[in-house]
PDB file of N, CA and C in Angstrom:
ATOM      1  N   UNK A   1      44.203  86.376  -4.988  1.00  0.00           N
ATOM      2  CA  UNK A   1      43.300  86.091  -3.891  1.00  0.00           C
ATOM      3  C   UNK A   1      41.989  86.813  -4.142  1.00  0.00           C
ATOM      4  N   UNK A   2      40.815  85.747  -4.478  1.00  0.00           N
ATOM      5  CA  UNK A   2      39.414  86.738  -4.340  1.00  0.00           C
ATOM      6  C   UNK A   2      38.775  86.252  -3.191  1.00  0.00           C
ATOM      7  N   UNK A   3      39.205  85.700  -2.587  1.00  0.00           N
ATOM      8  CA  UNK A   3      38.531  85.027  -1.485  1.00  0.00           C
ATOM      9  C   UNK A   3      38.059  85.709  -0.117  1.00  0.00           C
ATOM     10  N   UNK A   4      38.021  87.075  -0.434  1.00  0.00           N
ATOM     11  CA  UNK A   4      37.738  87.752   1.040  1.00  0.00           C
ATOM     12  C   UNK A   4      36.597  87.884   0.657  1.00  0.00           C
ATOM     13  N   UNK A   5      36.018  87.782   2.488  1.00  0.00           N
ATOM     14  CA  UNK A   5      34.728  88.328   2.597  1.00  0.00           C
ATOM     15  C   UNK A   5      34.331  89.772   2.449  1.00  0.00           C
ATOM     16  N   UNK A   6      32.893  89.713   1.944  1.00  0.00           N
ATOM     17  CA  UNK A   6      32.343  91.315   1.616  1.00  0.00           C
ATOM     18  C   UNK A   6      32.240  92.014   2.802  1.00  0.00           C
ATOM     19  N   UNK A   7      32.289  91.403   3.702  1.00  0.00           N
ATOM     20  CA  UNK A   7      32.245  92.275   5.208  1.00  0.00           C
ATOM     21  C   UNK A   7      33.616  92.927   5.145  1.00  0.00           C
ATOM     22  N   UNK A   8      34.578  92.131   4.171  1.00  0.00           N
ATOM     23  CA  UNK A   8      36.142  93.486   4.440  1.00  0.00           C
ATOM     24  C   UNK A   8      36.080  94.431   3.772  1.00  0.00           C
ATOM     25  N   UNK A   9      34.878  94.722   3.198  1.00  0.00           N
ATOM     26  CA  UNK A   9      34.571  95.747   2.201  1.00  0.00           C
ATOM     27  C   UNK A   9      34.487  96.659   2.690  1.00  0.00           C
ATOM     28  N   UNK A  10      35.433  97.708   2.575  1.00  0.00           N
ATOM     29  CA  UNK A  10      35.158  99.261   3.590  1.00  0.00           C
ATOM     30  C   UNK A  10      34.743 100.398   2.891  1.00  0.00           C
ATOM     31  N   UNK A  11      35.498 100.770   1.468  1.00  0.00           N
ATOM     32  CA  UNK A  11      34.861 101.948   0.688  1.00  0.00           C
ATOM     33  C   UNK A  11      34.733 101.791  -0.599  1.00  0.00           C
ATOM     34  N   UNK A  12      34.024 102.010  -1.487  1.00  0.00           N
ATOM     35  CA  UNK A  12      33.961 102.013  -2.544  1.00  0.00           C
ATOM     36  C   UNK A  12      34.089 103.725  -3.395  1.00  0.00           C
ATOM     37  N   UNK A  13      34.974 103.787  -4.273  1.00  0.00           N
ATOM     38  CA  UNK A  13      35.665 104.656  -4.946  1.00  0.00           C
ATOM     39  C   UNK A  13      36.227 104.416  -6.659  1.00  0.00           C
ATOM     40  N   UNK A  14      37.250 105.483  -6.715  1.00  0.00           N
ATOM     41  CA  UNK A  14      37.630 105.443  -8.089  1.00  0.00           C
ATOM     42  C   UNK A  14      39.005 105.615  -8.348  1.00  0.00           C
ATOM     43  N   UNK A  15      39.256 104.853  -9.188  1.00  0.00           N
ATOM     44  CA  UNK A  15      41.495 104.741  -9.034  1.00  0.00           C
ATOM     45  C   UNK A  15      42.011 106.067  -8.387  1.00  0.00           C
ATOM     46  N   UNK A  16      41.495 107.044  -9.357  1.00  0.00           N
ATOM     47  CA  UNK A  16      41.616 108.702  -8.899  1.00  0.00           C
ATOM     48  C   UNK A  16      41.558 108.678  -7.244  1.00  0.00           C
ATOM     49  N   UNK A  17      40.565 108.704  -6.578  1.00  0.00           N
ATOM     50  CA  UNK A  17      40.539 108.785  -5.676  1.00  0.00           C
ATOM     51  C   UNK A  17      40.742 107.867  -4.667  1.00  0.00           C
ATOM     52  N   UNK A  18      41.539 106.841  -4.960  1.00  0.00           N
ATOM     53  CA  UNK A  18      42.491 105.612  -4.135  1.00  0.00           C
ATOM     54  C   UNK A  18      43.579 105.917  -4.132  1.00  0.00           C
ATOM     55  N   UNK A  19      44.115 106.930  -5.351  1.00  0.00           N
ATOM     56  CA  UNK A  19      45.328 107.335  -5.510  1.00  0.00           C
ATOM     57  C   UNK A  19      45.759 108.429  -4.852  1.00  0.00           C
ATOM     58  N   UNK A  20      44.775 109.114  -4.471  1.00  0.00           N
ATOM     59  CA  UNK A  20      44.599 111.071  -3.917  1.00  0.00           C
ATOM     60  C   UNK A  20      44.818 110.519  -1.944  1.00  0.00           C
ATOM     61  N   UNK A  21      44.299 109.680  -1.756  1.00  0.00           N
ATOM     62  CA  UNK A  21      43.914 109.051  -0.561  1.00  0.00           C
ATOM     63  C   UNK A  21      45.447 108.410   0.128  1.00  0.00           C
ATOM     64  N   UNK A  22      45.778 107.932  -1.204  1.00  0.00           N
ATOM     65  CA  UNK A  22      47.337 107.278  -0.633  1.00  0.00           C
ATOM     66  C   UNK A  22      48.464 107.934  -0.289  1.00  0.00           C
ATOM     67  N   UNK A  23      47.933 109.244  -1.489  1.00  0.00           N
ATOM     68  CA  UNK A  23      49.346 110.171  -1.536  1.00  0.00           C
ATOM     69  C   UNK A  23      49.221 110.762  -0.198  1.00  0.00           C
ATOM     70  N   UNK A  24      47.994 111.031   0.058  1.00  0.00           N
ATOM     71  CA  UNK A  24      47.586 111.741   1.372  1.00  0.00           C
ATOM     72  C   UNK A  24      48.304 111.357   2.437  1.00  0.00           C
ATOM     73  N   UNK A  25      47.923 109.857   2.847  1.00  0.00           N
ATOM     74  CA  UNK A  25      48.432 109.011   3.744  1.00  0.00           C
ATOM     75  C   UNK A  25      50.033 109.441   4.200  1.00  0.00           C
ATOM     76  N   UNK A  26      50.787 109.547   2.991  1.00  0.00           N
ATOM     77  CA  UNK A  26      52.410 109.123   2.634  1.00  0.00           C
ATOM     78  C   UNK A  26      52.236 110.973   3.378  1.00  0.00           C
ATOM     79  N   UNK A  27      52.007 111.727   2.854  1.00  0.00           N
ATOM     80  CA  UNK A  27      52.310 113.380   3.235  1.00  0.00           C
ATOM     81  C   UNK A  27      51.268 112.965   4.689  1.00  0.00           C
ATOM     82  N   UNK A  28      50.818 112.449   5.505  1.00  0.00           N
ATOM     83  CA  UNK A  28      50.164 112.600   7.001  1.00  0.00           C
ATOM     84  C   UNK A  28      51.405 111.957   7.254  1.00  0.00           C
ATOM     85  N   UNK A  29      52.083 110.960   6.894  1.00  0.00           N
ATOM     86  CA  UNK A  29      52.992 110.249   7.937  1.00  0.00           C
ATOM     87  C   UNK A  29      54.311 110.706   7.592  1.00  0.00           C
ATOM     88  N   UNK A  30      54.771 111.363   6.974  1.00  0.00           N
ATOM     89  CA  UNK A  30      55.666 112.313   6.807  1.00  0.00           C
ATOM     90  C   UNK A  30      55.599 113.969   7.287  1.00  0.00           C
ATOM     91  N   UNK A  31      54.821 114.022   8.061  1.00  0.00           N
ATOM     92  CA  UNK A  31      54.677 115.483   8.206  1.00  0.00           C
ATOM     93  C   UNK A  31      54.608 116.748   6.980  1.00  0.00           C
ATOM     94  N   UNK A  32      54.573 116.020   5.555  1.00  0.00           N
ATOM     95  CA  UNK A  32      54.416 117.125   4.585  1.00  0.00           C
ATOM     96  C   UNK A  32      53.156 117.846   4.153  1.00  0.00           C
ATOM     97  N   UNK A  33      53.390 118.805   3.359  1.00  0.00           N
ATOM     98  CA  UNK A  33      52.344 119.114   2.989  1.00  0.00           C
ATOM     99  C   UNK A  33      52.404 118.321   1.385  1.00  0.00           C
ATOM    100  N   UNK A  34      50.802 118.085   1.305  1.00  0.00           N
ATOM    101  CA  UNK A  34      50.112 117.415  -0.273  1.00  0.00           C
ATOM    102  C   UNK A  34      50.950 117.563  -0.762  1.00  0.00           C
ATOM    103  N   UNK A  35      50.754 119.414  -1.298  1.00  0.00           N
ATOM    104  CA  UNK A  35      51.171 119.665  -2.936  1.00  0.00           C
ATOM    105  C   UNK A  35      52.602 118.758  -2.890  1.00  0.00           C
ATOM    106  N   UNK A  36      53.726 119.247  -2.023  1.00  0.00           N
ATOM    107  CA  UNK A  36      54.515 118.799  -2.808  1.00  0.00           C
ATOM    108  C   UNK A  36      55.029 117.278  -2.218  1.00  0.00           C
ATOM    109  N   UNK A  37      54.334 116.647  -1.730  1.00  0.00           N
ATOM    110  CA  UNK A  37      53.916 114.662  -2.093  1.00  0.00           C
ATOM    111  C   UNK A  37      53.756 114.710  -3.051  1.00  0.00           C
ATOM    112  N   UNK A  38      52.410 115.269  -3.585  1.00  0.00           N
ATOM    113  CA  UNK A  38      51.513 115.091  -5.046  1.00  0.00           C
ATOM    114  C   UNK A  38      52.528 115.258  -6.027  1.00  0.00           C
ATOM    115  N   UNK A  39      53.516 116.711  -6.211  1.00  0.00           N
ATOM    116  CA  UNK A  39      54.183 116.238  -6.629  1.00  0.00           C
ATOM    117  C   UNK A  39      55.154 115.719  -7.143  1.00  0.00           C
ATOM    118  N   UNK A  40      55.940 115.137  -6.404  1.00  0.00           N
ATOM    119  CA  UNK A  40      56.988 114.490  -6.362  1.00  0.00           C
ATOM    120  C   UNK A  40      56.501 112.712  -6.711  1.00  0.00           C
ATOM    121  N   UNK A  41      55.413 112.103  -6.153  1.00  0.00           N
ATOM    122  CA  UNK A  41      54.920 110.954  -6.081  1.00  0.00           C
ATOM    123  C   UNK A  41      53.551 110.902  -6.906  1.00  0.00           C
ATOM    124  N   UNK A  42      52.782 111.693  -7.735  1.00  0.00           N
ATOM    125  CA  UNK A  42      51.942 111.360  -8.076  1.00  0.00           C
ATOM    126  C   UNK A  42      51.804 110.506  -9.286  1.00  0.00           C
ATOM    127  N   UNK A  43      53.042 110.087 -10.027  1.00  0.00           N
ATOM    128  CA  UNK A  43      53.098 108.861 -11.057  1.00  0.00           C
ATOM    129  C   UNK A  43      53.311 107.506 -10.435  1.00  0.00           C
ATOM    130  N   UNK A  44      53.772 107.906  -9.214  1.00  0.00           N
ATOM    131  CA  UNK A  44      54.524 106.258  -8.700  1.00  0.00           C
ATOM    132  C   UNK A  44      53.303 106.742  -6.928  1.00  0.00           C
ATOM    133  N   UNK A  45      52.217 106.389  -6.957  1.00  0.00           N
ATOM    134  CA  UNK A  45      51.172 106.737  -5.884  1.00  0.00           C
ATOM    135  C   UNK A  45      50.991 105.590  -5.118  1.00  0.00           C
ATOM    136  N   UNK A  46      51.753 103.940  -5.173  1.00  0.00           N
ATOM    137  CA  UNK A  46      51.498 103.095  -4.649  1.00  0.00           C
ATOM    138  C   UNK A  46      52.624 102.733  -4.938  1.00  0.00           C
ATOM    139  N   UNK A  47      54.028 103.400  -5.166  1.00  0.00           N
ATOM    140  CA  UNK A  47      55.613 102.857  -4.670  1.00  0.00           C
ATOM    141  C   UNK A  47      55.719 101.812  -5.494  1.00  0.00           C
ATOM    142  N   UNK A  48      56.815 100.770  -5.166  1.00  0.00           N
ATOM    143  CA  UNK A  48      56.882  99.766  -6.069  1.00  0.00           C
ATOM    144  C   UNK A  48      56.227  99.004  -6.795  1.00  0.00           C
ATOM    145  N   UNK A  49      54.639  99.344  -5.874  1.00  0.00           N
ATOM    146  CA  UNK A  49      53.629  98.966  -6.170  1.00  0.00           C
ATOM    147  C   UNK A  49      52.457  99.180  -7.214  1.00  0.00           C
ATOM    148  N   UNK A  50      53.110 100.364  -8.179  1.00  0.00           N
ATOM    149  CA  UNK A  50      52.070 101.334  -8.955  1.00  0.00           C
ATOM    150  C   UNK A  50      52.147 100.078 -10.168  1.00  0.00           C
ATOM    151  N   UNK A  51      53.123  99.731 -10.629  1.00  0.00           N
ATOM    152  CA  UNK A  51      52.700  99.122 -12.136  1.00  0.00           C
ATOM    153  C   UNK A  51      51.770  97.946 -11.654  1.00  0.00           C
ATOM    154  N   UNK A  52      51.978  97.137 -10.956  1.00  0.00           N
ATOM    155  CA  UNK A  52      51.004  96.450  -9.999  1.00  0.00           C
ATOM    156  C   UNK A  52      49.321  97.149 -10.116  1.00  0.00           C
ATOM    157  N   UNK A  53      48.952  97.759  -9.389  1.00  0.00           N
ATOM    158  CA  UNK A  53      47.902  98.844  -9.571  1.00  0.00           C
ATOM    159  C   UNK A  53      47.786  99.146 -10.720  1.00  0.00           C
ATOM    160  N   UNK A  54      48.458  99.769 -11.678  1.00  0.00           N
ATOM    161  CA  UNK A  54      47.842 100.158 -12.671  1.00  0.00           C
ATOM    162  C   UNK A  54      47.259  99.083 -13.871  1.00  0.00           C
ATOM    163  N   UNK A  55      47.909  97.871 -13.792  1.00  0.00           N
ATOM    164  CA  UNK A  55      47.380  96.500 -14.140  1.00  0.00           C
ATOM    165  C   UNK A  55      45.946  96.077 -13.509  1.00  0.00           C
ATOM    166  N   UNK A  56      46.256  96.444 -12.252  1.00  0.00           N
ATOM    167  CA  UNK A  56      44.863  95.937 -11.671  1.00  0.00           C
ATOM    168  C   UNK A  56      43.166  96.796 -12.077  1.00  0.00           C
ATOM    169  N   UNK A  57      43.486  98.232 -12.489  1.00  0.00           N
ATOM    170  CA  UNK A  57      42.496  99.038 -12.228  1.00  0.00           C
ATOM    171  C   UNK A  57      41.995  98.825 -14.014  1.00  0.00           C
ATOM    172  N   UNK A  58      43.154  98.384 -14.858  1.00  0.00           N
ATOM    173  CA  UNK A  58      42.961  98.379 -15.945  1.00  0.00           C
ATOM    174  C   UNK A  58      41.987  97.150 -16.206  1.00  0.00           C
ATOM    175  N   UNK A  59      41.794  96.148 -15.304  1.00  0.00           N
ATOM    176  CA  UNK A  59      40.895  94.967 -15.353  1.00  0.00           C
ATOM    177  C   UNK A  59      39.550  95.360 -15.130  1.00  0.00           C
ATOM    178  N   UNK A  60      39.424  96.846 -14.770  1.00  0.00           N
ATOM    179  CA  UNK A  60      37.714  97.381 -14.060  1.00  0.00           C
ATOM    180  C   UNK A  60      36.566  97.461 -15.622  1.00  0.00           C
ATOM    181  N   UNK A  61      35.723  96.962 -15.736  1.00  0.00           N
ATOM    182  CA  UNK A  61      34.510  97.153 -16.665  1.00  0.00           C
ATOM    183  C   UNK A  61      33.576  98.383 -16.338  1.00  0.00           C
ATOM    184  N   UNK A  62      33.181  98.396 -17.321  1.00  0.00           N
ATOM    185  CA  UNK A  62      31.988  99.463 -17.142  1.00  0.00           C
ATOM    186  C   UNK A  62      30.796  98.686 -15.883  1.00  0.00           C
ATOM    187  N   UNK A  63      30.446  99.549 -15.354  1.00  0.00           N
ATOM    188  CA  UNK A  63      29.224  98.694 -13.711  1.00  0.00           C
ATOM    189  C   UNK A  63      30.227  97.807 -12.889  1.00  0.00           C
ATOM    190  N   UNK A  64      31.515  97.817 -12.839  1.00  0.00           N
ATOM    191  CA  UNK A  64      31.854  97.136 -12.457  1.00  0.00           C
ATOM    192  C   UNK A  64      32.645  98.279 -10.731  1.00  0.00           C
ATOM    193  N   UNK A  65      32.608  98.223  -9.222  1.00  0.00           N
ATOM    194  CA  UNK A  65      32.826  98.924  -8.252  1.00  0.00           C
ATOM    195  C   UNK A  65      34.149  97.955  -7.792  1.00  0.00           C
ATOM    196  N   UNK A  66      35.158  99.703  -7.597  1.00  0.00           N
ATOM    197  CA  UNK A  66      36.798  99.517  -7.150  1.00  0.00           C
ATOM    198  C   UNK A  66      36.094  99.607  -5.439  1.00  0.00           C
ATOM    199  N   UNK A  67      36.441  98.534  -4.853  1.00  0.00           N
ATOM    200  CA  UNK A  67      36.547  99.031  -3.190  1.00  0.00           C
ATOM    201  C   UNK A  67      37.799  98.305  -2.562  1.00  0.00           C
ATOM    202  N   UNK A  68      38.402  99.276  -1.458  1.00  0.00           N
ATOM    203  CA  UNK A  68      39.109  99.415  -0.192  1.00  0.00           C
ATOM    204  C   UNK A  68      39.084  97.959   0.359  1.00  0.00           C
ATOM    205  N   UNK A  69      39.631  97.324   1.185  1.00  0.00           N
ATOM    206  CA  UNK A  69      39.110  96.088   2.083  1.00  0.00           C
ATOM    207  C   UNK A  69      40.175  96.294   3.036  1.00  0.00           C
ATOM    208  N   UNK A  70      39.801  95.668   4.278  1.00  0.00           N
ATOM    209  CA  UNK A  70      40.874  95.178   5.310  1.00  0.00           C
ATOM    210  C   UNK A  70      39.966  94.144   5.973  1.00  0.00           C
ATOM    211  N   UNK A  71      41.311  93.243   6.569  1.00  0.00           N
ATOM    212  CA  UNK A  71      40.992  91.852   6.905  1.00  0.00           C
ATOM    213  C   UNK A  71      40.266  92.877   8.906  1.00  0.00           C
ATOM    214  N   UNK A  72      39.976  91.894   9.547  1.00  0.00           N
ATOM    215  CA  UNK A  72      39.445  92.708  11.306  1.00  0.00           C
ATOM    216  C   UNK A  72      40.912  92.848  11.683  1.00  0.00           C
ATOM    217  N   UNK A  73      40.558  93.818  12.676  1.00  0.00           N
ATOM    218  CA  UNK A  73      42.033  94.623  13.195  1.00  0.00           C
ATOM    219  C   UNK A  73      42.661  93.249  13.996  1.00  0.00           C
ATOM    220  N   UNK A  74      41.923  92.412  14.559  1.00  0.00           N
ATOM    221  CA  UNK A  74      42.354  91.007  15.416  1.00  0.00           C
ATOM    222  C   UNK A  74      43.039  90.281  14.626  1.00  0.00           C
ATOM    223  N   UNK A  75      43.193  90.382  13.183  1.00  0.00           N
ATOM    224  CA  UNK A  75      44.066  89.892  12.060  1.00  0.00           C
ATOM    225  C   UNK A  75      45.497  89.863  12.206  1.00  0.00           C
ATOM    226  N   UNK A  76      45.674  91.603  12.336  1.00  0.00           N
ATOM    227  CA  UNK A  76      46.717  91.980  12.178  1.00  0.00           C
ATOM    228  C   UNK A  76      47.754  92.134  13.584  1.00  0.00           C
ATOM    229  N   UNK A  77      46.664  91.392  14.913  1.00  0.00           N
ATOM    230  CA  UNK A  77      47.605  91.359  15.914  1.00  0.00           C
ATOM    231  C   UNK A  77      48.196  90.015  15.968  1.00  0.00           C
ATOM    232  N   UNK A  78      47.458  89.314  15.330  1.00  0.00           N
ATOM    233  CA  UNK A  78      47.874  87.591  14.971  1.00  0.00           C
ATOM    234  C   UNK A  78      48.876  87.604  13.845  1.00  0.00           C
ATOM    235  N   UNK A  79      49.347  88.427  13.136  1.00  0.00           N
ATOM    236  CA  UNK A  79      49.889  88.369  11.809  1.00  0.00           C
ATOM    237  C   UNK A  79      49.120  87.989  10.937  1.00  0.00           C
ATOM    238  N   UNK A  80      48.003  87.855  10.905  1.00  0.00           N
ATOM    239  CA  UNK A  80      47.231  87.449   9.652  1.00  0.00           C
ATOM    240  C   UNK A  80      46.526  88.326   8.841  1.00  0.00           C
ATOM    241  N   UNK A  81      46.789  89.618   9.269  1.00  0.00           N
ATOM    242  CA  UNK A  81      45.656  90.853   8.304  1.00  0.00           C
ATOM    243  C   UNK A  81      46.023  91.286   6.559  1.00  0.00           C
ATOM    244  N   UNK A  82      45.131  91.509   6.342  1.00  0.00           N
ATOM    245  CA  UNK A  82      45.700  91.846   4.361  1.00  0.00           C
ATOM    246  C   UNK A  82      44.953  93.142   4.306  1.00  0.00           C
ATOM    247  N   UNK A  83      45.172  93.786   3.627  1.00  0.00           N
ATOM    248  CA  UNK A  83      44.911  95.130   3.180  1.00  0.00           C
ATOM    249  C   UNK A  83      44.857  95.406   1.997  1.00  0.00           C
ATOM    250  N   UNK A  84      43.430  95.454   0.961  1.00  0.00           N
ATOM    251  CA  UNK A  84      44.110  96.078  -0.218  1.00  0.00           C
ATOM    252  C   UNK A  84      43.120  96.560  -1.192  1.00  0.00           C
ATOM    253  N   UNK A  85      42.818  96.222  -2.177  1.00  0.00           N
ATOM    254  CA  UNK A  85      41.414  96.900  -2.874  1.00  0.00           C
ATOM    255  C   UNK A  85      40.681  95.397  -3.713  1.00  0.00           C
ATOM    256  N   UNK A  86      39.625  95.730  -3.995  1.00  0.00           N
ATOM    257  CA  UNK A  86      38.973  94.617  -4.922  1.00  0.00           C
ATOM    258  C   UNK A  86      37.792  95.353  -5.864  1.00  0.00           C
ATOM    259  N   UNK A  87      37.790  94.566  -6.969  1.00  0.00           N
ATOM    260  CA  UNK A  87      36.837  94.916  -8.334  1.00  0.00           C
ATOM    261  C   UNK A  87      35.888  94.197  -7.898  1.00  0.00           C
ATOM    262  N   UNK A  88      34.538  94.844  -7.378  1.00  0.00           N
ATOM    263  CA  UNK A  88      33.614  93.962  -7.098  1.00  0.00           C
ATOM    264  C   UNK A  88      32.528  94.015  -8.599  1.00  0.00           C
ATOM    265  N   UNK A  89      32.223  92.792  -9.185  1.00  0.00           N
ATOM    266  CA  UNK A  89      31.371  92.875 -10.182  1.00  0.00           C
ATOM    267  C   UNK A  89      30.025  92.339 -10.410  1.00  0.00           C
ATOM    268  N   UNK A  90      29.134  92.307 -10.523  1.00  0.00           N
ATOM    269  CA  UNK A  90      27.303  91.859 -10.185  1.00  0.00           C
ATOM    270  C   UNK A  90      27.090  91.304  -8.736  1.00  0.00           C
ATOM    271  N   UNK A  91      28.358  91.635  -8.176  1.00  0.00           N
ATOM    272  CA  UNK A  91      27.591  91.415  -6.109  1.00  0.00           C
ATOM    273  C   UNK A  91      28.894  90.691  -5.770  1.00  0.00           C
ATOM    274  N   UNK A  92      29.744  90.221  -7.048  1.00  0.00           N
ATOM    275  CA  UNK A  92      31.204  88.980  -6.412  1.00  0.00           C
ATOM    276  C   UNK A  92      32.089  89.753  -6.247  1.00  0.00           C
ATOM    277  N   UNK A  93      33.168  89.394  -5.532  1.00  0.00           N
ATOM    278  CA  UNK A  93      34.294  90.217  -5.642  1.00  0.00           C
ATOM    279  C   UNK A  93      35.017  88.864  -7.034  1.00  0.00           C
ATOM    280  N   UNK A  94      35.786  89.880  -7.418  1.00  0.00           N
ATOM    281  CA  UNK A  94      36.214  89.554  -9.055  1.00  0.00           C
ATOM    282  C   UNK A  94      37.427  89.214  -9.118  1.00  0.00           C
ATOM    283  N   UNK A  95      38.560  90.311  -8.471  1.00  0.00           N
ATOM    284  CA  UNK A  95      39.860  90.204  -8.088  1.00  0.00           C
ATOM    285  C   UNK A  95      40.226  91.494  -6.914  1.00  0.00           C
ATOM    286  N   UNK A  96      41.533  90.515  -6.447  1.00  0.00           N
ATOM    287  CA  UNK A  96      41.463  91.637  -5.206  1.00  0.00           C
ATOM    288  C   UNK A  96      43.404  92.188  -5.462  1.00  0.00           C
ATOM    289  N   UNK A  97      43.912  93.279  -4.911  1.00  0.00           N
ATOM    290  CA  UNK A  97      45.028  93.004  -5.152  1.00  0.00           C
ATOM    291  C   UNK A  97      45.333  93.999  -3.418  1.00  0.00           C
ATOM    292  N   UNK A  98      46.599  92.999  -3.134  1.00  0.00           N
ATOM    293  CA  UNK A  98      47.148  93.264  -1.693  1.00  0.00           C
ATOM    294  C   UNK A  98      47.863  93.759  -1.576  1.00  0.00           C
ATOM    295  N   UNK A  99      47.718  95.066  -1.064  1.00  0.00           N
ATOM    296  CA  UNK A  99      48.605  95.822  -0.992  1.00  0.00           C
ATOM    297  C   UNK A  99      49.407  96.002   0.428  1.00  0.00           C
ATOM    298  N   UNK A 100      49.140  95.617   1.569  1.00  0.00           N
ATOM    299  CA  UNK A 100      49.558  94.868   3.166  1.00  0.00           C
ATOM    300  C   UNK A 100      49.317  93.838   3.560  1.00  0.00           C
ATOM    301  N   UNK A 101      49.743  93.016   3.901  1.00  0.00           N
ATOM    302  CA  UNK A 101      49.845  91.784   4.611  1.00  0.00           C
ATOM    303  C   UNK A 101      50.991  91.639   5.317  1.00  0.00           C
ATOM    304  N   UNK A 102      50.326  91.322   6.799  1.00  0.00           N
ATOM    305  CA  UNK A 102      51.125  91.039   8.104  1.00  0.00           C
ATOM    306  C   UNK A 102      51.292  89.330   8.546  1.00  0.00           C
TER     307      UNK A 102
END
């Protein structure tokens, strides 16, 4: 799916720090502390989902920007919201990969 709009564009970043962000997430909703999320989970940082990700980030070029997206929160009360990151490259989004959908 490249088909989202640039308005779902929320942050722009770097695998590193999509990955630091997630682990985060997983230790806020677990009540843990980082370090030991980080590490216990810092090879597998997107769950079943890492070889996934690590395919995807491997598609990034040089000038080429990793960003964040989510579909509007009115998405996800309809069941229709997606969540996930995209390679945006000379202004297009390039590829996106989904990491939630309701």
């Amino acid at each position: 799916m490249t088909d989202i709009p640039h308005e779902w564009l929320q942050r722009v970043g770097t695998p590193e720090e999509f990955e630091r962000a997630r682990l985060e997430r997983t230790a806020a909703a677990f009540n843990l502390p980082f370090e030991k999320v980080a590490e216990k989970f810092a090879a597998c940082p997107f769950g079943e989902m890492t070889d996934s990700w690590r395919r995807f980030v491997q598609s990034l070029r040089e000038g080429d920007e990793l960003w964040s997206f989510s579909s509007p929160d009115v998405t996800f009360s309809k069941k229709l919201g997606c969540q996930g990151y995209a390679i945006v490259r000379d202004g297009i989004i390039h590829e996106t990969l989904i990491t939630l959908q309701t």
